[in-house]
C-alpha atoms as a PDB file:
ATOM      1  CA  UNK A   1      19.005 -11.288 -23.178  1.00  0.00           C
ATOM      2  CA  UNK A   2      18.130 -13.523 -20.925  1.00  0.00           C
ATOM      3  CA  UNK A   3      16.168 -13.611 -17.478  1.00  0.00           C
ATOM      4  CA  UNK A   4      17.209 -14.666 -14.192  1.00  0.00           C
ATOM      5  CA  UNK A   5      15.651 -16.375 -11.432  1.00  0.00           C
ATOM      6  CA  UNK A   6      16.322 -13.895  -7.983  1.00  0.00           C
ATOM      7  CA  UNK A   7      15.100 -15.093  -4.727  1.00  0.00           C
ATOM      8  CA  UNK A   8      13.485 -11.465  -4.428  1.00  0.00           C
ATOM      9  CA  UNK A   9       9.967 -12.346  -4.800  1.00  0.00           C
ATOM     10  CA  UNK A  10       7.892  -9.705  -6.568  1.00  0.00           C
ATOM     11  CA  UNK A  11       4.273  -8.263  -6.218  1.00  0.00           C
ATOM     12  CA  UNK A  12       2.632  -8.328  -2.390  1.00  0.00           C
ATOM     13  CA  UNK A  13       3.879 -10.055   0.245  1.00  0.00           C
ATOM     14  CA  UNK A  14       2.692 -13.304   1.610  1.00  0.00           C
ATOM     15  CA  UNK A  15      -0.199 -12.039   4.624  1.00  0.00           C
ATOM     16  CA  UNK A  16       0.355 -15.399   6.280  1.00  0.00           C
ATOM     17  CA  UNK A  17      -3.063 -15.901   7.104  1.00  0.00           C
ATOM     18  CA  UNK A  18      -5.083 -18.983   7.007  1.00  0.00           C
ATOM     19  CA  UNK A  19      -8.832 -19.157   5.354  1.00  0.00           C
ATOM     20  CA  UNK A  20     -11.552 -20.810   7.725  1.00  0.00           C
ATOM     21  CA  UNK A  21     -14.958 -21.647   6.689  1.00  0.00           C
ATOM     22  CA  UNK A  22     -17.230 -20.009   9.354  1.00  0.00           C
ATOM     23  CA  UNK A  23     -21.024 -19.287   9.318  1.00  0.00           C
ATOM     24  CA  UNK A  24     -23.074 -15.564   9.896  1.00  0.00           C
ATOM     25  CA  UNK A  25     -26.619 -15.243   9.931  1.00  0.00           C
ATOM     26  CA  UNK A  26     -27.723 -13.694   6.783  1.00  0.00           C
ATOM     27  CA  UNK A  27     -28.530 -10.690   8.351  1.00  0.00           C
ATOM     28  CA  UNK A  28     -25.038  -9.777  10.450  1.00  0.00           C
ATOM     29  CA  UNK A  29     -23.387 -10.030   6.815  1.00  0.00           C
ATOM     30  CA  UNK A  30     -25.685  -7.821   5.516  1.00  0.00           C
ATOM     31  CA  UNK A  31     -25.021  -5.829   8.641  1.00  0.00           C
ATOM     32  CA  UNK A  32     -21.867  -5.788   7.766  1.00  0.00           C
ATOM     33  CA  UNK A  33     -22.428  -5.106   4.424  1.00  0.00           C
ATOM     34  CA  UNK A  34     -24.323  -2.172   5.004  1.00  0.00           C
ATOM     35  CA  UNK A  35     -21.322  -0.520   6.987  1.00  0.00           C
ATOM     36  CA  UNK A  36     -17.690  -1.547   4.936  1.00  0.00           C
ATOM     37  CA  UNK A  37     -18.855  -2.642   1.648  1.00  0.00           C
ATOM     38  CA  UNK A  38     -18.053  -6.140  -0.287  1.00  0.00           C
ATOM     39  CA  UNK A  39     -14.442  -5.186  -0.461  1.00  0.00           C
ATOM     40  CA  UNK A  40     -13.913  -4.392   3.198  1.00  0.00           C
ATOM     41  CA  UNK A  41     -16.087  -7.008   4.730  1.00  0.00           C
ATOM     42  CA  UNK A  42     -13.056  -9.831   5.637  1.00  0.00           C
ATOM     43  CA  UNK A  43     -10.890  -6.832   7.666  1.00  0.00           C
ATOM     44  CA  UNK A  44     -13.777  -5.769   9.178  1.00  0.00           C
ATOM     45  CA  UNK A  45     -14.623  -9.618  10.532  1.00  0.00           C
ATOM     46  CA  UNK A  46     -10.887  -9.720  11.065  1.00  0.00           C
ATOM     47  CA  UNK A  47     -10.965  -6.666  13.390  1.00  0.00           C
ATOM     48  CA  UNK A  48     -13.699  -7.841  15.334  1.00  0.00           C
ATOM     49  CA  UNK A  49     -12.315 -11.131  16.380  1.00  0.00           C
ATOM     50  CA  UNK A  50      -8.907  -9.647  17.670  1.00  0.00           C
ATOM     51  CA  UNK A  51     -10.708  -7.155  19.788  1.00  0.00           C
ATOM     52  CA  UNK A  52     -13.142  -9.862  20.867  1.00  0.00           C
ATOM     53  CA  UNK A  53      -9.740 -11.828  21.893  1.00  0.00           C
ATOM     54  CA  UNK A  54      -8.274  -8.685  23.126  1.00  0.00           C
ATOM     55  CA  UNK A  55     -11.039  -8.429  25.415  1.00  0.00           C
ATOM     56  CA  UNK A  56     -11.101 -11.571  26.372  1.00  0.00           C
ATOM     57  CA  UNK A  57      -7.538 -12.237  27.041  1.00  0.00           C
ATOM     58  CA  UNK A  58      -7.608  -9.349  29.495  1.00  0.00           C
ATOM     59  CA  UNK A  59     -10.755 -10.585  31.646  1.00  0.00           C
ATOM     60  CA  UNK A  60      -9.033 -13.815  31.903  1.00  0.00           C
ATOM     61  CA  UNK A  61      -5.792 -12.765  33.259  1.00  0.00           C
ATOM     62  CA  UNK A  62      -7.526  -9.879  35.213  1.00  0.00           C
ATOM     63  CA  UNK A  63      -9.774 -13.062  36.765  1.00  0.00           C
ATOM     64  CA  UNK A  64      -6.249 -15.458  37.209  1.00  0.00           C
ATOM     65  CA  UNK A  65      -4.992 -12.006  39.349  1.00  0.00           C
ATOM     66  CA  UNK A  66      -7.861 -11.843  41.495  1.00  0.00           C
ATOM     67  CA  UNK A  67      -8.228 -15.939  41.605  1.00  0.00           C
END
């Protein structure tokens, strides 16, 4: 029997994310740590950062309104 190549790929799918190297005091990671685990750490930093854009995306076009 043999085995054929499909273009179905199998397992997880691609995330399409990109790694970064970025830099935490020693003290937010253990911060973080403390609250999600190891395991949970990277969605947890993930989170953060798109409500931090959130956030800001919102004053700024709340500030182009009013400008």
């Amino acid at each position: 029997m043999t085995t054929q190549a499909t273009a179905t790929r199998m397992g997880r799918p691609p995330l399409n994310m990109k790694k970064t190297k970025i830099a935490f005091p020693a003290e937010t990671l253990d911060r973080i740590r403390d609250l999600v685990g190891d395991k949970h750490m990277s969605k947890f930093i993930r989170d953060a950062v798109e409500g931090a854009l959130k956030t800001a995306e919102h004053v700024r076009s709340t500030e182009k309104k009013e400008g």
